[in-house]
Protein backbone atom coordinates (compact mmCIF):
# COMPACT_ATOMS: atom_id res chain seq x y z
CA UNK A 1 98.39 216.41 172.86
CA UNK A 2 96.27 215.32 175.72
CA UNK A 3 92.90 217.00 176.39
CA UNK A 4 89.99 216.96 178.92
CA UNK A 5 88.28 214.17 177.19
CA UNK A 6 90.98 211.49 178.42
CA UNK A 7 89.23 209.14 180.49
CA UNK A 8 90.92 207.13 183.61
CA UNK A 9 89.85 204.10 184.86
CA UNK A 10 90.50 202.82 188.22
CA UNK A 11 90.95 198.91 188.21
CA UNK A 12 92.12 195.99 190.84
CA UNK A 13 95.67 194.32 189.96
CA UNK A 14 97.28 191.55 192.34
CA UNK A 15 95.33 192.55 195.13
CA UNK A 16 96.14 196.74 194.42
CA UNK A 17 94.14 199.77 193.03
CA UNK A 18 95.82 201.58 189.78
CA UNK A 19 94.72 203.94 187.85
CA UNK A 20 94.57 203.40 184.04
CA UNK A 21 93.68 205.34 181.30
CA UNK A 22 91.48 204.28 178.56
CA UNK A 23 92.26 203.30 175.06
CA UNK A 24 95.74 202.22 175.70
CA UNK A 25 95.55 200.99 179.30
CA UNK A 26 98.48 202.67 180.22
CA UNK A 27 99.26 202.92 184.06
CA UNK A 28 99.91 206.46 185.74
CA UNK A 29 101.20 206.43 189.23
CA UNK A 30 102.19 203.88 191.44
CA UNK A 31 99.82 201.16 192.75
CA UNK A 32 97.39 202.04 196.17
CA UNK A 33 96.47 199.41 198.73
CA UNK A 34 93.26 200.90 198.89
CA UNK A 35 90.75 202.37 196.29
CA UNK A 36 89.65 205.55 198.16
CA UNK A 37 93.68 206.56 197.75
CA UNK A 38 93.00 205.21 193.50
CA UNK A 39 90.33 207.13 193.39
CA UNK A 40 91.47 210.27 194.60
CA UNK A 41 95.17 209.63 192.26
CA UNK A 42 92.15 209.40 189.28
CA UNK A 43 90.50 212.79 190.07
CA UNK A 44 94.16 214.38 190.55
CA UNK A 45 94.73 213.11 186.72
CA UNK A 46 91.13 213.99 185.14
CA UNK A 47 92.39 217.48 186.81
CA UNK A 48 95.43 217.56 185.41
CA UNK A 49 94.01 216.54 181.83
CA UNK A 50 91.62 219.52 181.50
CA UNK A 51 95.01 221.82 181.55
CA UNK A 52 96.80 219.57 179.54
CA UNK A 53 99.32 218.91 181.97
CA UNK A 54 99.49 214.87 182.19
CA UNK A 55 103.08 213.67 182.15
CA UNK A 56 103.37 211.05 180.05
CA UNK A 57 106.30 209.71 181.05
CA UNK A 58 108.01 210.53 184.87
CA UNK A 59 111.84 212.08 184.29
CA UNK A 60 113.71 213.10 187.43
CA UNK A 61 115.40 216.25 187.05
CA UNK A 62 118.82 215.61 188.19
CA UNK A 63 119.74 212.07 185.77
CA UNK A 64 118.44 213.85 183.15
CA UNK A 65 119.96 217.05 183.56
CA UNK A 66 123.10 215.30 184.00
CA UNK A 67 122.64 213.42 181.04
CA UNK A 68 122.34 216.92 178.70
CA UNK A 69 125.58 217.83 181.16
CA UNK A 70 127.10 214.83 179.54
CA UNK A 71 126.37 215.53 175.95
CA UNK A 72 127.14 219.10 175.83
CA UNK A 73 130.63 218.24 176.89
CA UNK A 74 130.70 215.66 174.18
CA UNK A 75 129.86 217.84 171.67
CA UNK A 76 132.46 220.25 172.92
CA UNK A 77 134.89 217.63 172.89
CA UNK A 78 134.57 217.51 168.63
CA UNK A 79 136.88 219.71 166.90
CA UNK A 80 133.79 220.61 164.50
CA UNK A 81 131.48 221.25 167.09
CA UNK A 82 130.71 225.26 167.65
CA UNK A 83 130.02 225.10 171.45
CA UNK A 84 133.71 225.41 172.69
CA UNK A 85 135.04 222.92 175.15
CA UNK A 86 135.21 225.18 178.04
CA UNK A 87 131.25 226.58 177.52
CA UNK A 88 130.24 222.85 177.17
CA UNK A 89 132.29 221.58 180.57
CA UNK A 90 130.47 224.42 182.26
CA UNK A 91 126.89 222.77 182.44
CA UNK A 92 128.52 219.78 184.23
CA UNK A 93 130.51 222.04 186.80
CA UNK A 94 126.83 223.85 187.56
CA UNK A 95 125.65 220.23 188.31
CA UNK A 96 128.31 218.89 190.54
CA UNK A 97 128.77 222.33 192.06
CA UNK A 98 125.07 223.49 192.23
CA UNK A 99 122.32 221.28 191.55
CA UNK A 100 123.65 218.19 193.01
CA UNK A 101 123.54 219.66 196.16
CA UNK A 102 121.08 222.29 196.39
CA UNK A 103 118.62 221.00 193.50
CA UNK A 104 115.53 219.39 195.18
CA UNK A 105 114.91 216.25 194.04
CA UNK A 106 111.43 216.40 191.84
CA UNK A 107 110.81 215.39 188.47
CA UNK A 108 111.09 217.50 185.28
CA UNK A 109 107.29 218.70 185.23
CA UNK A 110 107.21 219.84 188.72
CA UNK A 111 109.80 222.36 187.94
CA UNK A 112 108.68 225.99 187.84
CA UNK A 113 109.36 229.44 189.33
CA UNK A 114 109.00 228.81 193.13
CA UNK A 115 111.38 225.83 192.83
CA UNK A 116 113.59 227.70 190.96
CA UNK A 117 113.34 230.65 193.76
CA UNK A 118 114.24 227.99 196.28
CA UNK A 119 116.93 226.65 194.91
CA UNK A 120 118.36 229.96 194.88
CA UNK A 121 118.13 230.66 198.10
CA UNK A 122 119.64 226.89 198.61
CA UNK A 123 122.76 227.62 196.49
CA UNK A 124 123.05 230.98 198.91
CA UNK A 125 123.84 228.74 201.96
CA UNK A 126 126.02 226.11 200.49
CA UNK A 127 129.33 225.55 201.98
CA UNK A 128 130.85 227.79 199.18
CA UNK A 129 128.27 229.66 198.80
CA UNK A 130 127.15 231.50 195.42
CA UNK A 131 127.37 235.03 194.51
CA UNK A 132 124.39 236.77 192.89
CA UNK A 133 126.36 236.98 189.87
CA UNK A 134 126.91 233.33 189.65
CA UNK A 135 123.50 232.49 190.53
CA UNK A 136 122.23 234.28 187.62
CA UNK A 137 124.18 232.39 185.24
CA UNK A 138 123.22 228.83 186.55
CA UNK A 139 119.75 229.74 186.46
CA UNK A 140 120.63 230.61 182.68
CA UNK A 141 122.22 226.81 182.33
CA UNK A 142 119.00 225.47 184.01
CA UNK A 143 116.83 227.35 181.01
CA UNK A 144 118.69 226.54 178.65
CA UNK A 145 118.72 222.66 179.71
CA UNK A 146 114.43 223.04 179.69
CA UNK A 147 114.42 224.41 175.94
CA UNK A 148 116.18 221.18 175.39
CA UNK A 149 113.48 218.94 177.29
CA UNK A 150 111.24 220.52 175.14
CA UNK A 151 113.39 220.16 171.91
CA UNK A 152 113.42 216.41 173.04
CA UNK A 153 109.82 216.08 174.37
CA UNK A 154 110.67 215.67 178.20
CA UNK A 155 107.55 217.77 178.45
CA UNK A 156 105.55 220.21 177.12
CA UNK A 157 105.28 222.77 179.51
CA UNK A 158 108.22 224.76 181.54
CA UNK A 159 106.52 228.39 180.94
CA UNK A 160 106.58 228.94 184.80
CA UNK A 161 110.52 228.12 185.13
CA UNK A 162 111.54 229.89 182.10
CA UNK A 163 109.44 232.78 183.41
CA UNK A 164 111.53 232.92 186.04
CA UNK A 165 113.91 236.42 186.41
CA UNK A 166 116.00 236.23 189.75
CA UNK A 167 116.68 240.26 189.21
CA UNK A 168 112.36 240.66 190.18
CA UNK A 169 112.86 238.48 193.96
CA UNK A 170 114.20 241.21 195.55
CA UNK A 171 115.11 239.28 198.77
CA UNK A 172 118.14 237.09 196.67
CA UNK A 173 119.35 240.74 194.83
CA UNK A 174 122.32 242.02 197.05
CA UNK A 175 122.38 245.96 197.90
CA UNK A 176 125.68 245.98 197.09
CA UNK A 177 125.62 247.09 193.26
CA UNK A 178 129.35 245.82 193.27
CA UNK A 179 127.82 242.52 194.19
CA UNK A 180 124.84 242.94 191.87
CA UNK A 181 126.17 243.91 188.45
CA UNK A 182 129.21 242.89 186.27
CA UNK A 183 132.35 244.45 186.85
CA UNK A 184 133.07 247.88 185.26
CA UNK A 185 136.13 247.64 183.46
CA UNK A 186 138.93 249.97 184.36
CA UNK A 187 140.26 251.57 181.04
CA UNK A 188 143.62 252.76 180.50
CA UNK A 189 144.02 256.07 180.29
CA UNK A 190 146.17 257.77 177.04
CA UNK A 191 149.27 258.73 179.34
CA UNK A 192 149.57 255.61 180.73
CA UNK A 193 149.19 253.68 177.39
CA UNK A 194 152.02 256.15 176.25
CA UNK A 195 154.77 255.40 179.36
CA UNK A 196 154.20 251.72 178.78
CA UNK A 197 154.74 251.99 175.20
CA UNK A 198 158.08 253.93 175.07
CA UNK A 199 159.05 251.93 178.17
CA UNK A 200 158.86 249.04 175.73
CA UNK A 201 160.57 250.32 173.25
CA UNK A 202 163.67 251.50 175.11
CA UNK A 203 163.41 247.45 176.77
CA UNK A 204 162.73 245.60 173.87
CA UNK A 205 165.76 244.38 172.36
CA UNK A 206 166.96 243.59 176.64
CA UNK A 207 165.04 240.08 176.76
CA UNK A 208 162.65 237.84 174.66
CA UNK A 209 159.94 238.75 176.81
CA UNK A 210 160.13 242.33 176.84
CA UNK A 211 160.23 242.08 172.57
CA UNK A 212 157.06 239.95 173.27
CA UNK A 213 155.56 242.54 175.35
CA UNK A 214 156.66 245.15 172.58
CA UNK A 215 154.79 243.61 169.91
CA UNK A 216 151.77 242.56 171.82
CA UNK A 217 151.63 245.71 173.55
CA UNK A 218 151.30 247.52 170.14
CA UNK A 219 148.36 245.33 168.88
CA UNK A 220 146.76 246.22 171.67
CA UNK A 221 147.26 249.92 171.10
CA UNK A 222 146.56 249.74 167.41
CA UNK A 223 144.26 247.23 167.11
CA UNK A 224 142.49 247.03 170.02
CA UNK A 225 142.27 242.59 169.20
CA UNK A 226 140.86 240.11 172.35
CA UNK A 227 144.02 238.43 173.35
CA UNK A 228 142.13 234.70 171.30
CA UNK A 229 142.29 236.95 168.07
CA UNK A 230 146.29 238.11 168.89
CA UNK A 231 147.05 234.50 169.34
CA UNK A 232 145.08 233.36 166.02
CA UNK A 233 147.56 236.28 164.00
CA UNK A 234 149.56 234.10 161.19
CA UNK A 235 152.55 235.53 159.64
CA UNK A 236 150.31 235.01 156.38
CA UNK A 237 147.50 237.51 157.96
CA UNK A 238 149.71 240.26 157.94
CA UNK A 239 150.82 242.35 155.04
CA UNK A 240 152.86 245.01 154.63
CA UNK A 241 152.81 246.61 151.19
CA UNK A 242 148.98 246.49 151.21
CA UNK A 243 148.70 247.69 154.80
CA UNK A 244 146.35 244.84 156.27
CA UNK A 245 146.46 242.91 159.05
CA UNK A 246 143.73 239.91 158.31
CA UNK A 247 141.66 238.59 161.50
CA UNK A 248 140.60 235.32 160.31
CA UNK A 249 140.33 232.99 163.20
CA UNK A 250 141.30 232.23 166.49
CA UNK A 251 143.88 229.72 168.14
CA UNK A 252 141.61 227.21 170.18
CA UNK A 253 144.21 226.16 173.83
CA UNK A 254 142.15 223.58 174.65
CA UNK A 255 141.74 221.15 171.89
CA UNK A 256 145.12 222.54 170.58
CA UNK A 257 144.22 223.21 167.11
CA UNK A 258 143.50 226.73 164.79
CA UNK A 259 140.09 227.29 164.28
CA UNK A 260 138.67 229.69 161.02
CA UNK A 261 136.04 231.20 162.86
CA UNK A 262 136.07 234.26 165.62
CA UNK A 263 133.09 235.20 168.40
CA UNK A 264 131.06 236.44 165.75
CA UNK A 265 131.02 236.82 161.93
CA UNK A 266 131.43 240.60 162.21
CA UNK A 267 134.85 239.65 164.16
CA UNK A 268 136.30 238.32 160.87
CA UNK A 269 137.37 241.73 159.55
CA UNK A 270 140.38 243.45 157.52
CA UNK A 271 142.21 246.03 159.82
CA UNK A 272 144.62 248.93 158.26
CA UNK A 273 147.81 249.34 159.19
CA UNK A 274 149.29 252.53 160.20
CA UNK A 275 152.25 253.73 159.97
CA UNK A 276 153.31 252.96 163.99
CA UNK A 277 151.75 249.91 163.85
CA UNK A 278 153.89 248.95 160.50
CA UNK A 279 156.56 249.89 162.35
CA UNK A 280 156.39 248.22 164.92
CA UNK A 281 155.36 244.77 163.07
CA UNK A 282 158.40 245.65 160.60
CA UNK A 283 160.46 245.43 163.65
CA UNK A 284 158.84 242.29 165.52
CA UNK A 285 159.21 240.50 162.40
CA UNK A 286 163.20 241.23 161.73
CA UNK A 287 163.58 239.94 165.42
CA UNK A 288 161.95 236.48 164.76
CA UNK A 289 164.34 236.01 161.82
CA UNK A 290 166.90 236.77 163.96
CA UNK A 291 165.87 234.73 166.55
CA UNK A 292 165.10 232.00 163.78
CA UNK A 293 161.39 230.91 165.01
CA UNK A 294 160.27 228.26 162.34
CA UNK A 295 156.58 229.31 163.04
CA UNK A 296 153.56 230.46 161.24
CA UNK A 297 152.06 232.51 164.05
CA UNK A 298 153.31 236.04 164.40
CA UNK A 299 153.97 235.66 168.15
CA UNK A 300 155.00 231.87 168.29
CA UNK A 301 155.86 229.79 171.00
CA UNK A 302 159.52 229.21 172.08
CA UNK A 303 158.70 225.25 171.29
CA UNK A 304 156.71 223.50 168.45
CA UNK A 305 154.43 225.08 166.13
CA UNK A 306 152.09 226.56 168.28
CA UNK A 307 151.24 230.41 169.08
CA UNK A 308 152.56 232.02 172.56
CA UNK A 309 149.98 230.43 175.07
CA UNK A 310 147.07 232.76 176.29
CA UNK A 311 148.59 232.15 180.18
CA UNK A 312 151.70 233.37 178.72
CA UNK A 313 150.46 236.60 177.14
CA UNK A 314 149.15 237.50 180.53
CA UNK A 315 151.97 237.05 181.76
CA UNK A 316 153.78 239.07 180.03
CA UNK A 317 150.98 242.26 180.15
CA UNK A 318 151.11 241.50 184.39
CA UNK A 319 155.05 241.87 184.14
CA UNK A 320 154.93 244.53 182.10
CA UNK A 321 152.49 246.21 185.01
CA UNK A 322 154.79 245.39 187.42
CA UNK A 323 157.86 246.82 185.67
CA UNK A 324 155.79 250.59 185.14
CA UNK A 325 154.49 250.83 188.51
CA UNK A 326 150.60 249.49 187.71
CA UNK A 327 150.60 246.49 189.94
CA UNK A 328 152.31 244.36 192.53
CA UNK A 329 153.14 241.00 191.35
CA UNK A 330 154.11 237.24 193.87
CA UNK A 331 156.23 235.47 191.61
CA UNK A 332 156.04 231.98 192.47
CA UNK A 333 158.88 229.65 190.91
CA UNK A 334 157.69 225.76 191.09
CA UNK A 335 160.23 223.83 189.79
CA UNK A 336 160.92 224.97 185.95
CA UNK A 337 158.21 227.20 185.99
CA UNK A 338 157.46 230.74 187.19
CA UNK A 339 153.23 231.26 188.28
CA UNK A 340 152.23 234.17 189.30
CA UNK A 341 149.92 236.01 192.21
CA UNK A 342 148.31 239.35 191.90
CA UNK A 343 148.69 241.29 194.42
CA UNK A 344 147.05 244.49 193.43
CA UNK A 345 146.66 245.99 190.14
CA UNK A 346 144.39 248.59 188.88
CA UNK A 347 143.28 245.98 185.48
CA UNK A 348 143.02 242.90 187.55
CA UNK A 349 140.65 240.70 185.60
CA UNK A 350 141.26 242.74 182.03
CA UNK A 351 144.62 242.96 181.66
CA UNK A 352 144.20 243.34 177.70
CA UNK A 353 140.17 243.99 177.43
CA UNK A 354 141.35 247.48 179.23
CA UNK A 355 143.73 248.66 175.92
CA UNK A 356 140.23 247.25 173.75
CA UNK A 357 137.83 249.24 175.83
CA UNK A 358 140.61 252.62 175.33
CA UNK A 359 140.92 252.11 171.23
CA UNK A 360 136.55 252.04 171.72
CA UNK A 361 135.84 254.46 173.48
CA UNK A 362 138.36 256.96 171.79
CA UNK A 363 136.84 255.80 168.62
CA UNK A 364 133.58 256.97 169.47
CA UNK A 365 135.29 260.28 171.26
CA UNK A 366 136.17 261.21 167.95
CA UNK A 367 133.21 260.78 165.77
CA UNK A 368 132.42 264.00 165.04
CA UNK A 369 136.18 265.54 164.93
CA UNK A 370 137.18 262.46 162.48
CA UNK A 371 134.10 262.39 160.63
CA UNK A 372 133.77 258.44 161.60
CA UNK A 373 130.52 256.54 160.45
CA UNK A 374 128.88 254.07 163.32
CA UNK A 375 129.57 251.11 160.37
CA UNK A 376 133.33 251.95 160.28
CA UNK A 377 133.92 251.80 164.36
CA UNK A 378 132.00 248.66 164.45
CA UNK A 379 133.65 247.35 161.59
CA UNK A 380 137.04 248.00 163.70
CA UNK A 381 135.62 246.69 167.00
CA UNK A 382 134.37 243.65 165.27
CA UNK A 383 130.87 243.80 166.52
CA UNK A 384 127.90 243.18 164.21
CA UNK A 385 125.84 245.92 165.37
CA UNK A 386 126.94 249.41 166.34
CA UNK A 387 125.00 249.44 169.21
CA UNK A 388 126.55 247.15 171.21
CA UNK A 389 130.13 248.93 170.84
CA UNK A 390 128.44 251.96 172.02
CA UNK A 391 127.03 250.03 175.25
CA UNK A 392 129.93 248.57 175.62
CA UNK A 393 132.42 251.66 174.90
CA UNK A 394 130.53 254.72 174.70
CA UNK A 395 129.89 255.52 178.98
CA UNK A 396 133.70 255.35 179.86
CA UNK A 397 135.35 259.30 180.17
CA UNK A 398 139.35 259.56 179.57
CA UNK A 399 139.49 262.78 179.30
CA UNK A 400 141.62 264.55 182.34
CA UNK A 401 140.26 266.73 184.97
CA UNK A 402 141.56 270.14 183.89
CA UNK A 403 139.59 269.38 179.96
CA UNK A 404 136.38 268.71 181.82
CA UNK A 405 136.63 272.23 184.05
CA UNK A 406 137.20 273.71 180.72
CA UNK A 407 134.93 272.29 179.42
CA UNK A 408 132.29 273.40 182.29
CA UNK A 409 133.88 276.24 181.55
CA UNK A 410 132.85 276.78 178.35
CA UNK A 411 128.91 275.66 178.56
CA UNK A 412 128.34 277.81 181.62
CA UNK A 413 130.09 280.87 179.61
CA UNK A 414 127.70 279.49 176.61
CA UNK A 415 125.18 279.11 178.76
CA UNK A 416 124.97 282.60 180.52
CA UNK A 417 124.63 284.39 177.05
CA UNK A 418 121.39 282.81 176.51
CA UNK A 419 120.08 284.27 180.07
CA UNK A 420 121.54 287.37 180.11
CA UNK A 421 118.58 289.17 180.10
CA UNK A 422 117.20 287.07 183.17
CA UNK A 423 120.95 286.58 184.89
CA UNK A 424 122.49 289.91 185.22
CA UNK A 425 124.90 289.00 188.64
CA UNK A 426 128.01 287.92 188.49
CA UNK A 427 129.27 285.42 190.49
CA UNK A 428 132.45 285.83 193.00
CA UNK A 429 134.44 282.62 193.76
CA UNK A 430 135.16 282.77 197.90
């Protein structure tokens, strides 16, 4: 590591002024036509060296961070790689998107948090301009790409850039809390679950799709899964007699291949089977025999030996919607195909993460009726810590509107015997 006691030399070479430092004779900076410029480029450096901040070598920051851009997307691009092929293409869709344009262009040790402020601000008036939200996730990509010029010895010091928290400039944080924080989601509420469940089961043996629907319908119910982990079910993960339905992995769309892992190792779990859900499964199962789907997924495809597609399994939940009364749906037929165009629809954006946020949150609702331990509902949620299934879960309410007046109800009635001494009125609704 550099220190204060580096000494630069300023020295004449075809007819130019350069600074050099001694010992090696290495050259920093370009070359001056005069020496009062050298000399001044010399002072700058002995400055520079007493806070250890000497660049050894100049790296612009757009080649390289294209460069990293490149290799994540590489590494994504190996089936035994861990970063997924749609988290690695994302750090070369920031740079063509953001930084490309809006980036300034410096080198790697002039980055820190003012430049980082400005290119905020710069991403703000782009053509297509950035949201808050998607601002604070580039700014993520940019961090994590200056851990890696450290990992690789870029340079030594980003502790001003990775410093850097857009929520503190107050002047790039919207008022708008719609436009400032994540989207809430919209959970499903018990009576609704119910119509679309025995609206299912009156439709299911009418069409394929509405059998699909039926079965995934019911996971979602039971099981409360992410639709990766319904598409990663094998007709070996489920088991009857014992009651178990096996999470093991998860069916990877874009490299087209099973993969034995899941978001987390807590997701890898053993799920019972009650008696609905059996039921259900019992039936789902009979109809694929029927149907005679050589397959080893328990919702196949209708060709080759793939799963039903994630796209598809939207699909089906958005037609499903549609069909109950829950959303307006612009079916668009191109050709062989059928796309389709929300219109409006109460779950837009978590068409399935709505039934997993229900089976959560009516987990921890009944904690203390059902005598259920924190390890047990994380355990079902797949989540390694209980914690984050109660942020995630625990602030949604279900409950109708004539429980919670009874509830009122019943504290204010609790309530007034503790004050009776001190609240003797009674009071007279108008």
């Amino acid at each position: 590591m550099l220190s204060n006691r580096i000494v630069f030399w300023t020295t004449k070479k075809r007819n130019k002024w350069i600074v050099i430092r001694k010992g090696d004779r290495k050259q920093f900076g370009k070359p001056f036509t005069n020496k009062v410029d050298a000399d001044r480029h010399k002072a700058n450096l002995i400055r520079l060296a007493a806070v250890d901040q000497i660049v050894e070598k100049e790296h612009l920051f757009k080649p390289v961070y294209l460069k990293f851009a490149l290799e994540q997307k590489e590494q994504g691009n190996m089936l035994s790689s861990k970063l997924t092929r749609t988290n690695a293409s994302a750090y070369l869709s920031v740079y063509y998107n953001y930084i490309e344009p809006a980036f300034p262009n410096i080198y790697l040790h002039q980055v820190d948090s003012p430049v980082l402020e400005k290119f905020v601000e710069a991403v703000y008036k782009l053509p297509k301009p950035a949201t808050y939200k998607t601002a604070r996730r580039v700014i993520e990509k940019i961090k994590r790409f200056l851990r890696y010029c450290l990992e690789n010895k870029y340079h030594h010091n980003f502790q001003s850039a990775l410093n850097f928290k857009l929520h503190t400039k107050l002047h790039l944080v919207p008022d708008d809390d719609e436009l400032r924080f994540e989207k809430k989601t919209n959970v499903i509420s018990p009576s609704e679950a119910a119509y679309i469940l025995n609206f299912l089961y009156e439709k299911r043996e009418e069409h394929i799709d509405f059998a699909r629907g039926y079965i995934i319908f019911n996971i979602l119910y039971h099981f409360g899964l992410r639709i990766s982990e319904i598409c990663g079910i094998r007709k070996s993960d489920v088991d009857l007699n014992a009651r178990l339905l096996k999470i093991n992995g998860v069916f990877d769309f874009k490299d087209n291949v099973y993969r034995n892992r899941t978001k987390n190792r807590a997701s890898k779990r053993n799920l019972a089977i009650s008696t609905d859900a059996s039921l259900a499964i019992d039936w789902w199962l009979n109809y694929l025999k029927i149907c005679s789907y050589g397959n080893d997924y328990l919702i196949p495809a209708k060709r080759g030996l793939n799963p039903l597609s994630s796209y598809k399994v939207r699909k089906i939940i958005y037609m499903v919607y549609e069909r109950v009364g829950l959303a307006k749906i612009n079916w668009i037929k191109s050709g062989n195909t059928i796309r389709y165009q929300i219109i409006s629809c109460a779950f837009r954006g978590c068409p399935s993460k709505t039934w997993r946020h229900l089976k959560g949150t009516q987990l921890i609702d009944n904690m203390p009726k059902l005598n259920m331990t924190p390890n047990y509902i994380k355990k079902i949620m797949g989540h390694s810590r209980f914690s984050t299934t109660q942020d995630r879960y625990g602030n949604h309410i279900i409950t109708s509107s004539d429980y919670e007046l009874e509830l009122a109800e019943a504290f204010e009635k609790s309530r007034k015997q503790n004050f009776k001494k001190l609240l003797t009125y009674s009071q007279k609704l108008i």
